[in-house]
N, C-alpha and C. Protein backbone atom coordinates (compact mmCIF):
# COMPACT_ATOMS: atom_id res chain seq x y z
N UNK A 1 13.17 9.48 174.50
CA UNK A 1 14.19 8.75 173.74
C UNK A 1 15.04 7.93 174.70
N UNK A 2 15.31 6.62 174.29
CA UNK A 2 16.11 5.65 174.99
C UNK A 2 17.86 6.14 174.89
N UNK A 3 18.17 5.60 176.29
CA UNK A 3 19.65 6.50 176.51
C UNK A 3 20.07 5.30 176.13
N UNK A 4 21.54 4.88 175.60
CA UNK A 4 22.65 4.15 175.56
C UNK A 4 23.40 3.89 176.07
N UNK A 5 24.19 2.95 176.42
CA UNK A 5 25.75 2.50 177.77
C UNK A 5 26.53 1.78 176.40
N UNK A 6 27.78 2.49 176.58
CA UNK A 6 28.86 1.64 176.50
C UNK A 6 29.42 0.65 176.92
N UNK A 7 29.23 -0.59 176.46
CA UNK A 7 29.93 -1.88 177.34
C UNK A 7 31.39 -1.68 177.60
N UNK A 8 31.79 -1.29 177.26
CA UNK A 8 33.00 -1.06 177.81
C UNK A 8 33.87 -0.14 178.78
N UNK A 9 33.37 0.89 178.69
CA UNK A 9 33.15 2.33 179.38
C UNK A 9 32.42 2.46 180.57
N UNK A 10 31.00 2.28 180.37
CA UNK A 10 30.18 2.91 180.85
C UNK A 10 29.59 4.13 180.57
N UNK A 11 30.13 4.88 179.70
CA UNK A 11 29.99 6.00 179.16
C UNK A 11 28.05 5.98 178.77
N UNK A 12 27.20 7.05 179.57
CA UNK A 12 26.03 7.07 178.58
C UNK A 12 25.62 8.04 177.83
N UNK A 13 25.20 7.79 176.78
CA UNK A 13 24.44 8.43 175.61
C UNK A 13 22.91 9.15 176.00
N UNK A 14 23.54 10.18 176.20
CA UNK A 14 21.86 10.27 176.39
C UNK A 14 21.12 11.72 174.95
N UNK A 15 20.50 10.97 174.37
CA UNK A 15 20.05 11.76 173.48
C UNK A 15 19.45 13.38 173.49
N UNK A 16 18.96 13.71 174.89
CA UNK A 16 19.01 15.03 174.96
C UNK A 16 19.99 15.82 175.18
N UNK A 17 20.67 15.14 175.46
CA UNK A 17 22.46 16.02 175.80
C UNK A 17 22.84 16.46 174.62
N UNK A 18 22.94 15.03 173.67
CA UNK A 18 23.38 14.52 172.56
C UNK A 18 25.13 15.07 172.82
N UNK A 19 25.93 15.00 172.06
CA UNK A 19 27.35 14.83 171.78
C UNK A 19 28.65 16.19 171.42
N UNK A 20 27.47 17.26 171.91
CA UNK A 20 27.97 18.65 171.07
C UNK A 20 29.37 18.68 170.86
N UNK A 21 30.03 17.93 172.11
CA UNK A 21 31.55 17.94 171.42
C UNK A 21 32.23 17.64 170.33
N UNK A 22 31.11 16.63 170.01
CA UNK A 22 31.94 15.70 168.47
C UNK A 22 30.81 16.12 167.45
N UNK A 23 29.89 16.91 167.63
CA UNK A 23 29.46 18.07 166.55
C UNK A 23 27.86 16.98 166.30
N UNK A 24 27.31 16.13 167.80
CA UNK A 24 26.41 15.66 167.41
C UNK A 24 24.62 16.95 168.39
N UNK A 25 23.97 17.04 167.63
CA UNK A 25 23.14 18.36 168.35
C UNK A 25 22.32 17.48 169.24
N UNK A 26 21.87 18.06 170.46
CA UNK A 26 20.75 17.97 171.65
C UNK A 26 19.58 17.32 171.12
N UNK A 27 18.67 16.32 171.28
CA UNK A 27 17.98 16.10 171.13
C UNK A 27 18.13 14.82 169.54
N UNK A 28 19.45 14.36 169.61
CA UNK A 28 19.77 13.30 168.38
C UNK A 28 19.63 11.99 169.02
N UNK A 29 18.42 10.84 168.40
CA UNK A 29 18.46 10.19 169.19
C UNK A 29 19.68 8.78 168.35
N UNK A 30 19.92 7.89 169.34
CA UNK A 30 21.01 7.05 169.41
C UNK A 30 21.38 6.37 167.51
N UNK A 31 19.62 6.02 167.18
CA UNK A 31 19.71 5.59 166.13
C UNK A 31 20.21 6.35 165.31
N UNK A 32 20.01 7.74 164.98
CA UNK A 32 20.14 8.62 164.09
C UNK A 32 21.59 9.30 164.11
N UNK A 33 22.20 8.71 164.99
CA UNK A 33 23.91 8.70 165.12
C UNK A 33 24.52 8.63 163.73
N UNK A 34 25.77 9.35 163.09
CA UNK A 34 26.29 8.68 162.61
C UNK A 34 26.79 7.70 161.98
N UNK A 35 27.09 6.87 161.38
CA UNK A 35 27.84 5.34 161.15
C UNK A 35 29.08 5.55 161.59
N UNK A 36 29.85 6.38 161.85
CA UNK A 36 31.23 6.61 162.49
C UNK A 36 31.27 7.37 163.50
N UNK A 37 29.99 7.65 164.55
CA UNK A 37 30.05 8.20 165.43
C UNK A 37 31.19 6.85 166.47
N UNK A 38 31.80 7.78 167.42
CA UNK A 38 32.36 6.44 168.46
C UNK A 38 32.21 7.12 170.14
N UNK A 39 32.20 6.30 170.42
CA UNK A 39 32.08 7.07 172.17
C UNK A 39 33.30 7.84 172.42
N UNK A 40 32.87 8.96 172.80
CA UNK A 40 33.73 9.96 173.52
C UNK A 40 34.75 10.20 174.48
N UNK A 41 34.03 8.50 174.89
CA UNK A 41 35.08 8.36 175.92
C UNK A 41 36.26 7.44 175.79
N UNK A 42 36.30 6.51 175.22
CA UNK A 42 36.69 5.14 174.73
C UNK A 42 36.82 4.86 173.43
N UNK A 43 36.45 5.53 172.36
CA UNK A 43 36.56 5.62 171.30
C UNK A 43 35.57 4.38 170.45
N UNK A 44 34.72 3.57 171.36
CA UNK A 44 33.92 2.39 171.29
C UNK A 44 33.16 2.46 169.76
N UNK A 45 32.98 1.43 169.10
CA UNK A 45 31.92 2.24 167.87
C UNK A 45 30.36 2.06 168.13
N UNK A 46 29.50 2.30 167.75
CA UNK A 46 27.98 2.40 167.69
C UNK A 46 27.59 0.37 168.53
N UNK A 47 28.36 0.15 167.73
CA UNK A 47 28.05 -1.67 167.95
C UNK A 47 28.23 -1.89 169.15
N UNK A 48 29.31 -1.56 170.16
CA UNK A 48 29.15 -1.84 171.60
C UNK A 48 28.78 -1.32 172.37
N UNK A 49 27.31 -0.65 172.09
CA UNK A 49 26.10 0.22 173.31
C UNK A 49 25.15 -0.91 173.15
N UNK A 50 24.93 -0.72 174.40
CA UNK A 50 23.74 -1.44 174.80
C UNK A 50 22.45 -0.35 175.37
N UNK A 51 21.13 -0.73 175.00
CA UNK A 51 20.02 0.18 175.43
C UNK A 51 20.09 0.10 176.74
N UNK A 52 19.82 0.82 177.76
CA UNK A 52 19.90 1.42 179.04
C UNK A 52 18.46 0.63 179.76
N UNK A 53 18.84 0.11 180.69
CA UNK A 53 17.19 -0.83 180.98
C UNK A 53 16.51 0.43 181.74
């Protein structure tokens, strides 16, 4: 599964981690996020990640 970057942050998404803090489980990949998921770090929404080259 493709990891994610925050343009703004830097913050990455990486889908095997996945988000357990904000109640997202290990192995969730980026697409299957939420619609109100936001970065953890920055509070960024889904729209300003960019795929990880």
């Amino acid at each position: 599964m493709d990891k994610y970057v925050c343009d703004i942050c830097g913050y990455v998404y990486d889908p095997e981690a996945g988000d357990p803090d904000n109640g997202v489980s290990p192995g969730t990949a980026f697409a299957d996020l939420p619609a109100d998921w936001v970065c953890p770090v920055c509070g960024a929404s889904k729209d300003d990640f960019s795929k990880e080259d």
